[in-house]
C-alpha atoms as a PDB file:
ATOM      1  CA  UNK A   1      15.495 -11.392   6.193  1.00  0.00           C
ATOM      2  CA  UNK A   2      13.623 -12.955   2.921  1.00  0.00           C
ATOM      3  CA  UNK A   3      10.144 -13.376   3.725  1.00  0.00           C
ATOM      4  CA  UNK A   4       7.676 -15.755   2.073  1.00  0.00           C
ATOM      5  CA  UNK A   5       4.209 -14.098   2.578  1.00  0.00           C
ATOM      6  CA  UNK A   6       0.912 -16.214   1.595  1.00  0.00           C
ATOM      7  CA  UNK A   7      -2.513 -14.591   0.856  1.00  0.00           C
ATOM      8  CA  UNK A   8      -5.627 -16.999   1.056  1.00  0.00           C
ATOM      9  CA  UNK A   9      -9.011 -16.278   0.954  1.00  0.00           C
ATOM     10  CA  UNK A  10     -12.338 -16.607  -1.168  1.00  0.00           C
ATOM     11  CA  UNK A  11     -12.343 -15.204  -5.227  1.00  0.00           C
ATOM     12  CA  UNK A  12     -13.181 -11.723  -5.132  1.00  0.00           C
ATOM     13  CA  UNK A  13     -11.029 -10.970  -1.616  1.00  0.00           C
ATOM     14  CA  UNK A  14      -8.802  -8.705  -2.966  1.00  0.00           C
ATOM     15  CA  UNK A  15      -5.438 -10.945  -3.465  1.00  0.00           C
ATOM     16  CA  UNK A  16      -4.670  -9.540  -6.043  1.00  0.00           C
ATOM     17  CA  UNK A  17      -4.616  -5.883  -5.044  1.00  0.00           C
ATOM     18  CA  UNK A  18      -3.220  -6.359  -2.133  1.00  0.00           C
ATOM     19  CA  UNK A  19      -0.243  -8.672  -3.280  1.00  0.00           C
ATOM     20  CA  UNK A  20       0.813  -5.784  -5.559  1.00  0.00           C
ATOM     21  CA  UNK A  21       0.550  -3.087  -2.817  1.00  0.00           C
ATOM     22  CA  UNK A  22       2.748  -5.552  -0.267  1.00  0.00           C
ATOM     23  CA  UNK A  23       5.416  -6.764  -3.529  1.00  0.00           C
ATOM     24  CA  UNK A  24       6.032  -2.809  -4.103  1.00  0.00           C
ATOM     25  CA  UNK A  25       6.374  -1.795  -0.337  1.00  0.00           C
ATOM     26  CA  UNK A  26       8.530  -4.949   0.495  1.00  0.00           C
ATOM     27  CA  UNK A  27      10.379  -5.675  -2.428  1.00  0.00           C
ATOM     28  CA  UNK A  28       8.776  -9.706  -3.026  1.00  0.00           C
ATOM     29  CA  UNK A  29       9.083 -11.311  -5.855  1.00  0.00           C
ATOM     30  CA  UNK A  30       4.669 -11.936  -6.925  1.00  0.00           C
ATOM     31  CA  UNK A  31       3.478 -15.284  -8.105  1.00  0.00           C
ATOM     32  CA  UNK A  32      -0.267 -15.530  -8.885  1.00  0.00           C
ATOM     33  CA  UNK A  33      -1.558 -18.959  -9.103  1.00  0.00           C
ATOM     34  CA  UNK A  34      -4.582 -17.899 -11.030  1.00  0.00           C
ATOM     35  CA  UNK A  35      -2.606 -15.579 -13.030  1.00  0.00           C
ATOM     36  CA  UNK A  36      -0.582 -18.214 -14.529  1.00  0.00           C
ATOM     37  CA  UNK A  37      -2.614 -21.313 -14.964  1.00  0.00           C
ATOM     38  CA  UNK A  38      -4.725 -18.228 -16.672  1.00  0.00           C
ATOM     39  CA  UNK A  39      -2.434 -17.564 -19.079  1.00  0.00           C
ATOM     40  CA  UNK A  40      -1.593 -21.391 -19.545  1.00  0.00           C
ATOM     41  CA  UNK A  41      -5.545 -21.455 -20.498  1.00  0.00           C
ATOM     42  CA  UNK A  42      -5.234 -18.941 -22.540  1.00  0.00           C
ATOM     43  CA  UNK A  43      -2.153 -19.708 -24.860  1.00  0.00           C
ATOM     44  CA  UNK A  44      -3.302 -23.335 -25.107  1.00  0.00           C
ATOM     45  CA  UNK A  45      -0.962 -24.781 -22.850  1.00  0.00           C
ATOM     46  CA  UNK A  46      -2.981 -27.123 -20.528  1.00  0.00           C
ATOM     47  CA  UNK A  47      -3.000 -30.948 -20.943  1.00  0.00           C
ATOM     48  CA  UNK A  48      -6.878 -31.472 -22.428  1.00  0.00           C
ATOM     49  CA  UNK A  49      -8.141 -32.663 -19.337  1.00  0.00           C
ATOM     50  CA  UNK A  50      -7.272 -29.871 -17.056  1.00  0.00           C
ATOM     51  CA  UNK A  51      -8.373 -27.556 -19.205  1.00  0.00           C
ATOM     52  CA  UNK A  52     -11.928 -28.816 -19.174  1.00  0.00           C
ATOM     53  CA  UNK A  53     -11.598 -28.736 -15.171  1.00  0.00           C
ATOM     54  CA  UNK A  54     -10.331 -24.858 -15.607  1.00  0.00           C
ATOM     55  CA  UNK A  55     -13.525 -24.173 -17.844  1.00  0.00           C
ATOM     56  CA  UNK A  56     -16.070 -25.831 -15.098  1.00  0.00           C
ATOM     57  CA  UNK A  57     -14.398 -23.787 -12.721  1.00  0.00           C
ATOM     58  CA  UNK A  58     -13.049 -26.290 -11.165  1.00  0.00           C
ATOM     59  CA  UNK A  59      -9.827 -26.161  -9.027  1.00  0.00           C
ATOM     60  CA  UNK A  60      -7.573 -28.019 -11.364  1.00  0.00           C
ATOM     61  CA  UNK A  61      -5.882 -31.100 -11.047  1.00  0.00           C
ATOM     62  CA  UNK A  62      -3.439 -30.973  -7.797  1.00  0.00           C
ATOM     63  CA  UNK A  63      -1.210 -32.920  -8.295  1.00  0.00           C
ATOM     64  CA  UNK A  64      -0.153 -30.975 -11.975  1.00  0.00           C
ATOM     65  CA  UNK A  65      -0.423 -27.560  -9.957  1.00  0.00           C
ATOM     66  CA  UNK A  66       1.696 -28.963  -7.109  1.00  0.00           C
ATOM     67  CA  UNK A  67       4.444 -29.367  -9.414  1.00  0.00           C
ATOM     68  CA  UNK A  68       3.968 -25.967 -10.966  1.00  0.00           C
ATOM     69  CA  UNK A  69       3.977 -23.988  -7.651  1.00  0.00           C
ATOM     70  CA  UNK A  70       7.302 -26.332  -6.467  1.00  0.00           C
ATOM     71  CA  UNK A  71       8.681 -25.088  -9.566  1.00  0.00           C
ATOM     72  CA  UNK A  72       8.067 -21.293  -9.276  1.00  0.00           C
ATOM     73  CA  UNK A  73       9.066 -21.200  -5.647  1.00  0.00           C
ATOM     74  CA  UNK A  74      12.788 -23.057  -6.222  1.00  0.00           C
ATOM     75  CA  UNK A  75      13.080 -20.608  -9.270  1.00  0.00           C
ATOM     76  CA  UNK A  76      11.892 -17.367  -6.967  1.00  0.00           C
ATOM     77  CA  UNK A  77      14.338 -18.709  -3.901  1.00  0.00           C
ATOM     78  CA  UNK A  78      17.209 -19.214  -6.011  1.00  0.00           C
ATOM     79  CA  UNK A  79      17.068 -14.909  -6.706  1.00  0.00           C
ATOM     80  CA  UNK A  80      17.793 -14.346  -3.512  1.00  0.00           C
ATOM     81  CA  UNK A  81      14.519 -12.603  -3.567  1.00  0.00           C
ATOM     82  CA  UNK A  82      11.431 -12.982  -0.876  1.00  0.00           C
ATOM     83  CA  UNK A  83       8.135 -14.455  -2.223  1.00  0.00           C
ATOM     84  CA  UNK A  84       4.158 -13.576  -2.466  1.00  0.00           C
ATOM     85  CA  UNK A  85       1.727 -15.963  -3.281  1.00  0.00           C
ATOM     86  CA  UNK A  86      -2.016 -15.297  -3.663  1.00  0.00           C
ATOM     87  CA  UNK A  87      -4.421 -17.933  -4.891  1.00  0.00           C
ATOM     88  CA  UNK A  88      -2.275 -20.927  -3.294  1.00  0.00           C
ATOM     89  CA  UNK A  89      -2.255 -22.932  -1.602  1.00  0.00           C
ATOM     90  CA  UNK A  90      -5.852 -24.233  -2.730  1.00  0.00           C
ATOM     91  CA  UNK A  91      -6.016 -27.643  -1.622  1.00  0.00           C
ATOM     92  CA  UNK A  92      -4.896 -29.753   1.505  1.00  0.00           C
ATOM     93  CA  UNK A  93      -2.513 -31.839  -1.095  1.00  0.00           C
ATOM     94  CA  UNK A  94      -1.554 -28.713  -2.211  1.00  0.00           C
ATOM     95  CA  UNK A  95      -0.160 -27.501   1.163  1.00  0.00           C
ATOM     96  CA  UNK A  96       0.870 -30.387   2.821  1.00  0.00           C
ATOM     97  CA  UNK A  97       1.497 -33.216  -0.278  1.00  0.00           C
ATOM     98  CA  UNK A  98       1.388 -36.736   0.798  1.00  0.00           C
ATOM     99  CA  UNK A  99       3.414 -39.930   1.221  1.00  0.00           C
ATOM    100  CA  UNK A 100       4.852 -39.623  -2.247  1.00  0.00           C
ATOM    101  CA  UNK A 101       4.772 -35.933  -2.468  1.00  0.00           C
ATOM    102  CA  UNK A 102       6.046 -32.910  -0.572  1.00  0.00           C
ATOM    103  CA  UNK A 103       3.526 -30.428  -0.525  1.00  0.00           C
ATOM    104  CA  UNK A 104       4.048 -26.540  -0.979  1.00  0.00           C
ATOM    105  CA  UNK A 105       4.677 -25.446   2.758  1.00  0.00           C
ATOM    106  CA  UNK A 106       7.593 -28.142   3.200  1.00  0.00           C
ATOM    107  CA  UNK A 107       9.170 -26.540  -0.058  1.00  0.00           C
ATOM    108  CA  UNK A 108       8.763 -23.033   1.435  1.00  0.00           C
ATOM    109  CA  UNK A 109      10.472 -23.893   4.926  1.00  0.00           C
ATOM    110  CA  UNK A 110      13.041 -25.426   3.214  1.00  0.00           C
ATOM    111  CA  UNK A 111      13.694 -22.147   0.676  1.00  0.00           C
ATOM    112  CA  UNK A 112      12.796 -19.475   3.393  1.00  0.00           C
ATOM    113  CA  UNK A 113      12.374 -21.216   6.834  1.00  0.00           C
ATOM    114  CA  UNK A 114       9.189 -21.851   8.821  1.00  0.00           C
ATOM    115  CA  UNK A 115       9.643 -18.875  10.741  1.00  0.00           C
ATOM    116  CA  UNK A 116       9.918 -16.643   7.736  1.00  0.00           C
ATOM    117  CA  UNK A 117       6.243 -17.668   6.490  1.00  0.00           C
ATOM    118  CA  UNK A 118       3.798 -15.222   6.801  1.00  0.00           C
ATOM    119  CA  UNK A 119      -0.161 -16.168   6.111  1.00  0.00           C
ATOM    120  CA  UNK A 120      -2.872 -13.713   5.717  1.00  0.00           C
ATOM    121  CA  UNK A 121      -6.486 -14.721   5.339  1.00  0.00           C
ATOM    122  CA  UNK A 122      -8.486 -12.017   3.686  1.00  0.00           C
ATOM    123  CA  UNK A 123     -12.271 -13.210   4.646  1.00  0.00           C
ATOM    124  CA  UNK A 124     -15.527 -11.584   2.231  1.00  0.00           C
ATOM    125  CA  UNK A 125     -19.044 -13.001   2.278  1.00  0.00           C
ATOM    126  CA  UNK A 126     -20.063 -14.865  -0.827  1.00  0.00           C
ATOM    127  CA  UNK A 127     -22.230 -12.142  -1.738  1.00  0.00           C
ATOM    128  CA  UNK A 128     -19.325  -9.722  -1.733  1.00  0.00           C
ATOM    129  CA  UNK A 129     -17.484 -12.338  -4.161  1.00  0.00           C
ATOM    130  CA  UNK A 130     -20.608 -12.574  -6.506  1.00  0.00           C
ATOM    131  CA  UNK A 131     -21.015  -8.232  -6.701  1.00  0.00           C
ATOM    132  CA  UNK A 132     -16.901  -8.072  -7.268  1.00  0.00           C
ATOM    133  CA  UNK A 133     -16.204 -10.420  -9.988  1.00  0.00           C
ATOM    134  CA  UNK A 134     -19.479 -10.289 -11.700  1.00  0.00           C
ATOM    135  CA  UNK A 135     -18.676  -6.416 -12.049  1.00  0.00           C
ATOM    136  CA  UNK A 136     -14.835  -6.950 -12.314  1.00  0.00           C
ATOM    137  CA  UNK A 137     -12.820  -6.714 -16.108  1.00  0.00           C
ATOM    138  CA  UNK A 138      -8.477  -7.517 -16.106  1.00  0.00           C
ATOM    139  CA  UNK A 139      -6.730  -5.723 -18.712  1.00  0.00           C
ATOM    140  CA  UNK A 140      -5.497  -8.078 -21.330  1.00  0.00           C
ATOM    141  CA  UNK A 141      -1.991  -6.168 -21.536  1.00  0.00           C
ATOM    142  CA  UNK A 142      -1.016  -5.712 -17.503  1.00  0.00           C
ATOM    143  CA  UNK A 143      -3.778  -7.664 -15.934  1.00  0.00           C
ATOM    144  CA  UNK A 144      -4.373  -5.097 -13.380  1.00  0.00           C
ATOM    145  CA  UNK A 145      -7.785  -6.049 -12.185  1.00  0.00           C
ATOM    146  CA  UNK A 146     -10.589  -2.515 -12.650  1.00  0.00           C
ATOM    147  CA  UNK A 147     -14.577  -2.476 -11.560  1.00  0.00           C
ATOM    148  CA  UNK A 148     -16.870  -1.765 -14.898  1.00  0.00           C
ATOM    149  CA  UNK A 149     -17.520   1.944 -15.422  1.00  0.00           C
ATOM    150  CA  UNK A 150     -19.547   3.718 -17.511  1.00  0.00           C
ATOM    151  CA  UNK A 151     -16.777   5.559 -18.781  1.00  0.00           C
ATOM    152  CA  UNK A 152     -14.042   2.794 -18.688  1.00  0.00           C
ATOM    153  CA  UNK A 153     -13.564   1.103 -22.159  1.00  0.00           C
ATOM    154  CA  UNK A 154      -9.429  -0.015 -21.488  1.00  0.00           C
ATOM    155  CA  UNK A 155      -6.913  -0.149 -18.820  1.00  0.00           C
ATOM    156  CA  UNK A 156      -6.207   3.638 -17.287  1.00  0.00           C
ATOM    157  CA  UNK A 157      -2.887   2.345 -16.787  1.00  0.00           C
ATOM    158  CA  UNK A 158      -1.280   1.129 -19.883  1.00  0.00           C
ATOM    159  CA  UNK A 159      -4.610   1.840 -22.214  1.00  0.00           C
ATOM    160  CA  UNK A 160      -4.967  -1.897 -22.756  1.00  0.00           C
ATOM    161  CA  UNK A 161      -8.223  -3.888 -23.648  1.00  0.00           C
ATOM    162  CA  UNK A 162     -10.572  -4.993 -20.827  1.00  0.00           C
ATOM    163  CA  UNK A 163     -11.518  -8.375 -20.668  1.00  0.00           C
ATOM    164  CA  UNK A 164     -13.813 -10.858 -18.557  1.00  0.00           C
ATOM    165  CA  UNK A 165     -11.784 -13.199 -16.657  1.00  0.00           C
ATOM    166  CA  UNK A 166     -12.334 -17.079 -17.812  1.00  0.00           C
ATOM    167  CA  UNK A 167     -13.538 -17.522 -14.521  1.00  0.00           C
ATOM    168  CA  UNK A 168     -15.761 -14.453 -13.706  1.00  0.00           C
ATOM    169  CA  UNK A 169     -18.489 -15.806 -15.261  1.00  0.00           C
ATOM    170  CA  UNK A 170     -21.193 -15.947 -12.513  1.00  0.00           C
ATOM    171  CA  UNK A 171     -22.069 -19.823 -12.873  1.00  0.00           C
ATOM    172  CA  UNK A 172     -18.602 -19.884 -12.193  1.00  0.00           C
ATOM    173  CA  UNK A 173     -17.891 -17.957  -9.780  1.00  0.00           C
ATOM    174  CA  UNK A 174     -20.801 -20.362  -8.012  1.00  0.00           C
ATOM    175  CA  UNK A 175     -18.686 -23.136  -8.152  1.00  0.00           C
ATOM    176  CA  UNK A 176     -14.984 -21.493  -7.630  1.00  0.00           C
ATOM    177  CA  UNK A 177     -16.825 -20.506  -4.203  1.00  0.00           C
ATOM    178  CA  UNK A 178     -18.335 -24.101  -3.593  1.00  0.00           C
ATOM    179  CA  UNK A 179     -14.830 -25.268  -4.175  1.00  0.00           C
ATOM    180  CA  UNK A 180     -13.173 -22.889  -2.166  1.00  0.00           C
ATOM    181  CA  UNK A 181     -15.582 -23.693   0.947  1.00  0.00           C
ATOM    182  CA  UNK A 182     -15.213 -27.719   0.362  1.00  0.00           C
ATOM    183  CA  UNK A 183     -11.040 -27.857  -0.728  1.00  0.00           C
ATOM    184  CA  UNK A 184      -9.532 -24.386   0.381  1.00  0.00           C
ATOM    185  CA  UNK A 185     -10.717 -23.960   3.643  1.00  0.00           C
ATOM    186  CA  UNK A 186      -9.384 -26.888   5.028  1.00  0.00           C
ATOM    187  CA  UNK A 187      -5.901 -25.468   4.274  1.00  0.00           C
ATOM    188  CA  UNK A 188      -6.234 -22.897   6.642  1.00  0.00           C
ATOM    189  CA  UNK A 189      -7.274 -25.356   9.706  1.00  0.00           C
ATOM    190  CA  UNK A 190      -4.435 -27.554   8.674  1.00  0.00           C
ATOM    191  CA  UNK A 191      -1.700 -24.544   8.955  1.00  0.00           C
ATOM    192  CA  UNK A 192      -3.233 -23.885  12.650  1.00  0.00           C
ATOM    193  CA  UNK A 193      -3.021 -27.386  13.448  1.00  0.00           C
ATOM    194  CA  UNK A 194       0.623 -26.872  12.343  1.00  0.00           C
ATOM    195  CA  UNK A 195       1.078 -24.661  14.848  1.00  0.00           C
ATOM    196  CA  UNK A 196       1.432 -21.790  11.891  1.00  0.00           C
ATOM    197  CA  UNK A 197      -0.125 -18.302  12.157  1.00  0.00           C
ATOM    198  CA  UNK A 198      -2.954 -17.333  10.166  1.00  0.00           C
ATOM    199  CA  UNK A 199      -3.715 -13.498  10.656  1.00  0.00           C
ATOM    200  CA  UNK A 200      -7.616 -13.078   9.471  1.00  0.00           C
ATOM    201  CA  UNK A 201      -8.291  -9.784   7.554  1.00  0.00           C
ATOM    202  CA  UNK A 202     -11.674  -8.528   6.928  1.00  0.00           C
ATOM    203  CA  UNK A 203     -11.459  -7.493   2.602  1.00  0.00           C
ATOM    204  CA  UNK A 204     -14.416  -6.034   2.772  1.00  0.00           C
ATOM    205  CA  UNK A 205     -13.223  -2.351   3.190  1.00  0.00           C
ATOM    206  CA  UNK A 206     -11.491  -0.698   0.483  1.00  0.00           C
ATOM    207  CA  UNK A 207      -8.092  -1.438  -0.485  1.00  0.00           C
ATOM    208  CA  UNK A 208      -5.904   1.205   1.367  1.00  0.00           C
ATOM    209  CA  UNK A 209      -7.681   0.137   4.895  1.00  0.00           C
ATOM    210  CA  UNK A 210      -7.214  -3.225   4.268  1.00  0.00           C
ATOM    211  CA  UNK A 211      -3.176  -2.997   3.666  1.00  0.00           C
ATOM    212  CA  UNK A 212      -3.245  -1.004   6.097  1.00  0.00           C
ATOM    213  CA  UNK A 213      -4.227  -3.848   8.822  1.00  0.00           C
ATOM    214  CA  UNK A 214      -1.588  -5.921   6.636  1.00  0.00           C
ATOM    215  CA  UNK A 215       1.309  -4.028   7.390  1.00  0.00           C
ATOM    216  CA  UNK A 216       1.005  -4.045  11.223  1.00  0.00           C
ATOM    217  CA  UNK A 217       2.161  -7.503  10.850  1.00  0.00           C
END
């Protein structure tokens, strides 16, 4: 049965990580919100505006990333394949769209059906989001995600260049977390009101413990 599995929760909560360890076990197809609007950022493909919003550290405009994530999920549905999303949904219009918009969860239960949705909420402290991405480099090749070293000058993987995330600067990461308090976590009461479940994960231990408690569900 295709699955469509969501991971939520703070920056720095391990998303990433984990969405890579479930998308190899399970065979879903991975699509990283913050990934791609990342890589629109970087290749200078953002409309002017919402590229000042990305640089702020703002969650950018929803209506533009609605149509995005609609988008990506038709495409992923189509393969026949299951789906992963981490970093989305990030805003109540987002999730649930409006009057003049159907929102991400309606195009999910139409592609996979509502009882096919899985949602995970990994939970950190802020103070565990400031220590991980203040600390944290992506590799400019892969973008696997690796903690500063002493002895760590490019990806151990595919030997590519480290880089600082646009958005791992720590006045930032201040505000990604102010948003994610004020427009994110009002997702997850909205899903419950739903009647959907969201299964709460503590991502504060390391990353085999915490896939662990994933896969029981």
């Amino acid at each position: 049965m295709r699955k469509a599995v969501i991971l939520m929760g703070p920056p720095g909560a391990g998303k990433g990580t984990q969405a890579e360890l479930i998308t190899y076990k399970y065979g879903l197809i991975h699509f990283d919100t913050g990934r791609y609007i990342e890589t629109l950022f970087r290749e200078g493909l953002m409309p002017f505006k919402i590229r000042k919003e990305f640089e702020r550290g703002d969650l950018v405009n929803p209506v533009w990333t609605l149509k995005i994530l609609q988008k990506q999920i038709e495409k992923i549905a189509a393969t026949g394949f299951g789906i992963l999303l981490s970093g989305s949904p990030r805003t109540v219009f987002e999730a649930f769209g409006d009057t003049k918009n159907k929102g991400e969860i309606d195009t999910l239960t139409q592609s996979y059906g509502r009882k096919n949705i899985i949602i995970f909420n990994l939970d950190i402290p802020p103070q565990i989001t400031m220590l991980r991405n203040s600390k944290r480099r992506v590799c400019s090749v892969c973008w696997k995600p690796h903690l500063l070293g002493s002895s760590l000058k490019s990806c151990p993987f595919c030997g590519g260049k480290l880089i600082r995330r646009t958005q791992d600067k720590p006045s930032i990461i201040e505000n990604r977390l102010k948003e994610y308090e004020e427009r994110t976590k009002p997702v997850l009461k909205g899903l419950k009101v739903r009647g959907f479940k969201v299964v709460k994960i503590d991502g504060r231990p390391k990353a085999p413990v915490v896939f662990e408690k994933i896969s029981r569900h």
